[in-house]
Protein backbone atom coordinates (compact mmCIF):
# COMPACT_ATOMS: atom_id res chain seq x y z
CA UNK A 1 77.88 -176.78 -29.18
CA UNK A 2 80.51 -174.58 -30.81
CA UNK A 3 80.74 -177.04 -33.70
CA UNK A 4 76.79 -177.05 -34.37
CA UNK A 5 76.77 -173.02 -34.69
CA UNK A 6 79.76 -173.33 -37.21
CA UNK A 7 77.24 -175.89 -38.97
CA UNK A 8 74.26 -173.79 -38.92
CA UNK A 9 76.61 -170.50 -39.99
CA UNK A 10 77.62 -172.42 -43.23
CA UNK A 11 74.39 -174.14 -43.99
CA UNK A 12 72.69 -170.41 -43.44
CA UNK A 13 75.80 -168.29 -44.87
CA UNK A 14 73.91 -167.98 -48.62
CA UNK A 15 71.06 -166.42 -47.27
CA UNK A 16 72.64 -164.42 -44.95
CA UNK A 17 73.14 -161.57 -46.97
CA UNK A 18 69.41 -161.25 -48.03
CA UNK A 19 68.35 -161.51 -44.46
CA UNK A 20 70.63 -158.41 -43.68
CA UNK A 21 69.10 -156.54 -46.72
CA UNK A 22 65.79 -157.44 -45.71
CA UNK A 23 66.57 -156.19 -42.11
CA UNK A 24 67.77 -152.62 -43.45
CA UNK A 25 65.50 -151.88 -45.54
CA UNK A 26 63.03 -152.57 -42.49
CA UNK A 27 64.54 -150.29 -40.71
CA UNK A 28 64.79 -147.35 -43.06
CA UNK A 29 60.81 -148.08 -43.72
CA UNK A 30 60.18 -147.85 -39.81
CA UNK A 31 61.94 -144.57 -39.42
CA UNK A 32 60.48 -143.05 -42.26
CA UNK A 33 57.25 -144.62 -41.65
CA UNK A 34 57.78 -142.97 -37.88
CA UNK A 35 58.66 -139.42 -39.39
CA UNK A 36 55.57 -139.91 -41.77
CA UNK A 37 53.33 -140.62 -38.93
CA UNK A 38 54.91 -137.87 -36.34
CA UNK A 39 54.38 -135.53 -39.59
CA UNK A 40 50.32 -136.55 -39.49
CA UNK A 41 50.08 -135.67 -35.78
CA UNK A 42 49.65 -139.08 -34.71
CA UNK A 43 51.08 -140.42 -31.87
CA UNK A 44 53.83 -143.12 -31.97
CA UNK A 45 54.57 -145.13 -28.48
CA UNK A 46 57.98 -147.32 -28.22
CA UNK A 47 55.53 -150.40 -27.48
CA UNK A 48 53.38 -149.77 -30.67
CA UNK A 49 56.92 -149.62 -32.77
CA UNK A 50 58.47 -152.52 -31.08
CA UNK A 51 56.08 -154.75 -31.88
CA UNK A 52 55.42 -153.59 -35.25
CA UNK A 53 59.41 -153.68 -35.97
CA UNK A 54 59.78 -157.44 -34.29
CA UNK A 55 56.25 -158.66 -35.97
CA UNK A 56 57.73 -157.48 -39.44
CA UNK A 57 61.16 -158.66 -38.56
CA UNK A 58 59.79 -162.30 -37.75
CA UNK A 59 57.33 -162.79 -40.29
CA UNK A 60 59.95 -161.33 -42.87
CA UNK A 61 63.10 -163.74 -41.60
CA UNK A 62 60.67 -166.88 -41.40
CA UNK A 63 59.74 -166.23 -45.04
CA UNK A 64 63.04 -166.06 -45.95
CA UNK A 65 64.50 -168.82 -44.00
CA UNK A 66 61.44 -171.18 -45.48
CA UNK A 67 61.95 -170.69 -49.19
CA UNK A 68 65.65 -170.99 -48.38
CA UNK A 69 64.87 -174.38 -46.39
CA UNK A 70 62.60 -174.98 -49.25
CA UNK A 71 64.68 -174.01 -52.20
CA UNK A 72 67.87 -176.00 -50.47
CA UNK A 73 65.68 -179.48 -50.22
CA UNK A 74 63.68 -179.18 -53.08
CA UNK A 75 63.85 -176.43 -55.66
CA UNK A 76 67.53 -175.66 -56.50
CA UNK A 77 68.54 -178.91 -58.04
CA UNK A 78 65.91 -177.84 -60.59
CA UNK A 79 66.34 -174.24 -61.22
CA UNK A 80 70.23 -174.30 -60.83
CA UNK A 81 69.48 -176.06 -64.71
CA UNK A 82 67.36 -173.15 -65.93
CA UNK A 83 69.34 -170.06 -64.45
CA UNK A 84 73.18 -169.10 -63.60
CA UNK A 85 72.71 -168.44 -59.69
CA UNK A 86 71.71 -170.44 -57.08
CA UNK A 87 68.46 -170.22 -55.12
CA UNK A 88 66.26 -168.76 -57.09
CA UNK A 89 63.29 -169.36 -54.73
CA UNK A 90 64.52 -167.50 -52.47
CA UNK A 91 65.80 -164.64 -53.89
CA UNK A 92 62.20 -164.21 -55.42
CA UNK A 93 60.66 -164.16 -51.69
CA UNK A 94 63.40 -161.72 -50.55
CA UNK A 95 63.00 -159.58 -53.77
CA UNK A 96 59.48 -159.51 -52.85
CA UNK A 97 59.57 -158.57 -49.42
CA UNK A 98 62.26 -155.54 -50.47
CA UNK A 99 59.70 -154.42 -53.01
CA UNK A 100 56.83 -154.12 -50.29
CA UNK A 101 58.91 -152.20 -47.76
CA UNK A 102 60.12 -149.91 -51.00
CA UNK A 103 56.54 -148.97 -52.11
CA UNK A 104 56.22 -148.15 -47.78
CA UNK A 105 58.94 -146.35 -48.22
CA UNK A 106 58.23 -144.47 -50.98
CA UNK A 107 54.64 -143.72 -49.44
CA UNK A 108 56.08 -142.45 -46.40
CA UNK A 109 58.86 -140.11 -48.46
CA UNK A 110 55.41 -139.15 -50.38
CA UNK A 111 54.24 -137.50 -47.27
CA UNK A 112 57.47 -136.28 -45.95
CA UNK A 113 58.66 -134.54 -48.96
CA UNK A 114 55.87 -134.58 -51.38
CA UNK A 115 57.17 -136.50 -53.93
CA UNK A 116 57.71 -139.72 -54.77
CA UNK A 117 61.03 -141.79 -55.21
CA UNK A 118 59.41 -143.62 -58.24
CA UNK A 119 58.24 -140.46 -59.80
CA UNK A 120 61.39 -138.57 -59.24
CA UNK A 121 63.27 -141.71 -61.26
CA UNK A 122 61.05 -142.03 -63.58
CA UNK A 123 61.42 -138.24 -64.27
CA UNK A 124 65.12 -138.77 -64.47
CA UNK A 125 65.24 -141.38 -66.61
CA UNK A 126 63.07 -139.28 -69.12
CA UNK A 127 65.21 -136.55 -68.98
CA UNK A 128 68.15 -139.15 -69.64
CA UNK A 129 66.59 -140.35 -72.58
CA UNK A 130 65.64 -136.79 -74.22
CA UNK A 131 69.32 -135.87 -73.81
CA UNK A 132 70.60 -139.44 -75.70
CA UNK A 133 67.92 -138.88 -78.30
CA UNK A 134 68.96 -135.09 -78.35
CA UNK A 135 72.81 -136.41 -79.11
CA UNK A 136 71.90 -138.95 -81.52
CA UNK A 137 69.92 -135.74 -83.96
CA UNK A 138 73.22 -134.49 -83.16
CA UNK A 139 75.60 -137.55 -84.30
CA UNK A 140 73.56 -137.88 -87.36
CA UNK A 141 74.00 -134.37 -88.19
């Protein structure tokens, strides 16, 4: 039994870290999503969050683990040719997922704060770019 769990560890250790990634970011969108809704008035109970958290959770991992499964059987051999990293497939699906709970997240800082993530870097990266166009008048000077 021991040696089948060291199997499954090393034929699951690449997508590992995405799983954990996936998992935090979960977590950061339930507790803002939480504050968010406690902010609204309405009411949150433990069973209504645990099921939301394991639903999301399960449907999230089972995504992941399939593409991996997928890209590990099928996929890979091909797109190893095309890119430099391995598991392509799958790093798409996880990207994906993170990008959902980041737009939550950013919804739910929306209400907590009144501003957005996106709009605060967007507003930093314009203010980045006056200051590099500001030093290259400068340079040219």
């Amino acid at each position: 039994m021991k040696n089948i769990m060291g199997y499954v560890g090393v034929f699951l250790s690449p997508v590992i870290p995405m799983l954990v990634l996936v998992f935090i970011i979960s977590i950061i969108d339930t507790f803002t999503g939480r504050r968010a809704a406690q902010k609204n008035g309405d009411v949150i109970t433990s069973r209504k969050l645990r099921l939301g958290i394991v639903s999301k959770l399960i449907t999230y991992f089972s995504v992941i683990l399939l593409a991996y499964f997928t890209d590990y059987f099928i996929i890979n051999e091909i797109t190893v040719k095309y890119v430099w990293f391995d598991y392509l497939f799958t790093r798409f699906w996880a990207g994906i997922l993170i990008y959902i709970e980041y737009v939550s997240i950013d919804e739910n800082i929306k209400v907590l704060r009144g501003y957005s993530l996106t709009e605060k870097a967007i507003q930093f990266t314009e203010g980045v770019k006056k200051v590099v166009r500001e030093l290259m008048v400068i340079k040219q000077q």
